[in-house]
C-alpha atoms as a PDB file:
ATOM      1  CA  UNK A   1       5.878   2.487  -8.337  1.00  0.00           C
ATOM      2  CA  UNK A   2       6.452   1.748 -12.225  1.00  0.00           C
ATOM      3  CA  UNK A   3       2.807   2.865 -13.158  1.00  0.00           C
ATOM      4  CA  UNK A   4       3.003   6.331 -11.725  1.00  0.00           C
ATOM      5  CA  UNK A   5       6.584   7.184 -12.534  1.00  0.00           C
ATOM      6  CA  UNK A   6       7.283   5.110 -15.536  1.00  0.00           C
ATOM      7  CA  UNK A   7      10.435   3.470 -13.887  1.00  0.00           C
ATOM      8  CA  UNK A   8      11.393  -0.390 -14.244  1.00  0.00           C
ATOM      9  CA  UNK A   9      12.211  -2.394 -11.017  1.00  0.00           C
ATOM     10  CA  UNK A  10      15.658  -2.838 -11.678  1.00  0.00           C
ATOM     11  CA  UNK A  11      15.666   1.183 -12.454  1.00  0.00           C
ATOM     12  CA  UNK A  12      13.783   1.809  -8.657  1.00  0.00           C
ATOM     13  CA  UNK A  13      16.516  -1.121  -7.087  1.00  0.00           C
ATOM     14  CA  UNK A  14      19.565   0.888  -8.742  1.00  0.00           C
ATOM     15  CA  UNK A  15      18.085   4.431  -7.370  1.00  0.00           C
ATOM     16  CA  UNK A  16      17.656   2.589  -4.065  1.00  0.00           C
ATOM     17  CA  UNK A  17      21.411   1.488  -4.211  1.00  0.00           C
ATOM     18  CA  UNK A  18      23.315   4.496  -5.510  1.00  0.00           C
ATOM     19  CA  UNK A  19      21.039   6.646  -2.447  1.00  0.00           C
ATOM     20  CA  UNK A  20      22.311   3.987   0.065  1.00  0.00           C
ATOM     21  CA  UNK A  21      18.093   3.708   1.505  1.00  0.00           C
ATOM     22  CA  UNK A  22      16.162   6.374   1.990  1.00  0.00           C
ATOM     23  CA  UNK A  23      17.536   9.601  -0.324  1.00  0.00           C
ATOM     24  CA  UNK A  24      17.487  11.971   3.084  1.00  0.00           C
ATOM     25  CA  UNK A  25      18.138   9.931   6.096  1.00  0.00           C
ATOM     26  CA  UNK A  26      19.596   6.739   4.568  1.00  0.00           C
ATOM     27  CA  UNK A  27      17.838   3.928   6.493  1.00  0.00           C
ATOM     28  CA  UNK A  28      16.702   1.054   4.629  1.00  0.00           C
ATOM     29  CA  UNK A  29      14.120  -0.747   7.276  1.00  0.00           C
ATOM     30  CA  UNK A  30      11.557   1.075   6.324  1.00  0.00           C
ATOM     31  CA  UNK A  31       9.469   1.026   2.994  1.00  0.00           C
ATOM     32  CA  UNK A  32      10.648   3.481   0.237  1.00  0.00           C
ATOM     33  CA  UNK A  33       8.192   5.958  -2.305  1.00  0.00           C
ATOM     34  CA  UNK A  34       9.353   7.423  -5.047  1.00  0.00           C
ATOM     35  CA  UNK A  35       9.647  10.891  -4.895  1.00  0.00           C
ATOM     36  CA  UNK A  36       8.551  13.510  -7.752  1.00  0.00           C
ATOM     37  CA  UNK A  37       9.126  17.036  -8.641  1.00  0.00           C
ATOM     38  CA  UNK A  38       5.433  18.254  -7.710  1.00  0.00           C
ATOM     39  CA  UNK A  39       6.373  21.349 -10.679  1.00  0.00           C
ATOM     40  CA  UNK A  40       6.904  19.383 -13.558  1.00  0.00           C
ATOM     41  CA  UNK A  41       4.022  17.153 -12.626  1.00  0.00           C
ATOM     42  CA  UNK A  42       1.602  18.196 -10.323  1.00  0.00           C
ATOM     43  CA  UNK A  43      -0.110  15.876  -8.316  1.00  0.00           C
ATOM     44  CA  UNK A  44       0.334  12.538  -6.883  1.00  0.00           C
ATOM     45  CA  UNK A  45       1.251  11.069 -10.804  1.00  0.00           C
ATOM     46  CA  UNK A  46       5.187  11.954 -12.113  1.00  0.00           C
ATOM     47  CA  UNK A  47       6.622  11.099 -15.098  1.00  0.00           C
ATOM     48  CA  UNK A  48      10.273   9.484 -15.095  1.00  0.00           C
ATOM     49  CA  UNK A  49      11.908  12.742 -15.686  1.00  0.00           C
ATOM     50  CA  UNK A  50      10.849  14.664 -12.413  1.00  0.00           C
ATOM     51  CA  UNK A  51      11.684  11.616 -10.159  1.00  0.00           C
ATOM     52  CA  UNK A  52      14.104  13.486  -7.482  1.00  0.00           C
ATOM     53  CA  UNK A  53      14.818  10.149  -5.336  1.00  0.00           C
ATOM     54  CA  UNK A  54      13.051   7.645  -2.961  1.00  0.00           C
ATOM     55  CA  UNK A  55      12.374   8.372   0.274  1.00  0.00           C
ATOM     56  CA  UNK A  56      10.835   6.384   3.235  1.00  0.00           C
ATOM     57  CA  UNK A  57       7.391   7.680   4.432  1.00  0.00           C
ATOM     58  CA  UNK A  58       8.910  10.364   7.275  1.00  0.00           C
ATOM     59  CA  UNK A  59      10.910  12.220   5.126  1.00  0.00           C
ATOM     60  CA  UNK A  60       8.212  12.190   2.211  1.00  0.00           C
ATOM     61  CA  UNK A  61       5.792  13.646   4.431  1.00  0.00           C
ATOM     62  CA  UNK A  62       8.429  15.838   5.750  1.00  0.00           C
ATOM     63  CA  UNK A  63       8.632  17.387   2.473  1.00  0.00           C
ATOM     64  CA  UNK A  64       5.058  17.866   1.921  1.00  0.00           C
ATOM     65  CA  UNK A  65       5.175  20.208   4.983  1.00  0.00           C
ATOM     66  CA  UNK A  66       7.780  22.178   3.886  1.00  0.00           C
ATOM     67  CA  UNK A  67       5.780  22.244   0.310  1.00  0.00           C
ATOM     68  CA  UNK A  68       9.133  21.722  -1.429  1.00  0.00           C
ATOM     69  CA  UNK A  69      10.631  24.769  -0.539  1.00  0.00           C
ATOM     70  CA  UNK A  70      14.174  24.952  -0.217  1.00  0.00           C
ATOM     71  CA  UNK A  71      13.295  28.449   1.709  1.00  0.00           C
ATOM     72  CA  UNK A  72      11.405  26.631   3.948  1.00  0.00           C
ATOM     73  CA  UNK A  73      13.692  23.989   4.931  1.00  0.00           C
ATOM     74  CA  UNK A  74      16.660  26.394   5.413  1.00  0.00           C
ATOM     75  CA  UNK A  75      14.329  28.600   7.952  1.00  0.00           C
ATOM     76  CA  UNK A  76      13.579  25.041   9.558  1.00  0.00           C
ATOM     77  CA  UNK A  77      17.126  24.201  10.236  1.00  0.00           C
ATOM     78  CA  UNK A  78      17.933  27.968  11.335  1.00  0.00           C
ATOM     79  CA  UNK A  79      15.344  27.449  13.824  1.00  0.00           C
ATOM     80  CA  UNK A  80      16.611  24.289  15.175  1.00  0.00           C
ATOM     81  CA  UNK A  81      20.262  25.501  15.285  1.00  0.00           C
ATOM     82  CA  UNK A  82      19.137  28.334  17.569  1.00  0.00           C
ATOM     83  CA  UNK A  83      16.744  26.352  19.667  1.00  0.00           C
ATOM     84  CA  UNK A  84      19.645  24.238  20.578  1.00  0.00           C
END
């Protein structure tokens, strides 16, 4: 996690504390990856000053399929609240 984003441990530890787990749904049994602005730095690699969070596997992948697109994710949750 340091290597690609430039963070200490005690920096990825603090982030983890202040989000209370995982930055979207908050559990903490499940392992966390730091997640990066993919426009500032394109590809799997981010520097320390596009890291937007940690987030357990589900939700990281989760944003990959909405390709970080707050559009996206507000036409997903429109779509679940009238599928209800």
């Amino acid at each position: 996690r340091r290597a690609k984003h430039g963070l200490t441990a005690q920096e990825v530890d603090e982030l983890i504390a202040l989000q209370g787990g995982c930055a979207v749904c908050h559990r903490r049994d499940r392992p966390l990856q730091i997640d990066h602005d993919h426009r500032h730095c394109p590809g799997p690699v981010g520097c320390r000053l596009c890291v937007r969070g940690a987030l357990c596997g589900r939700c990281n992948k989760a944003m990959w399929c909405l390709d970080d697109d707050p559009h996206m994710a507000e036409n997903l949750l429109a779509y679940l609240k009238r599928t209800a």
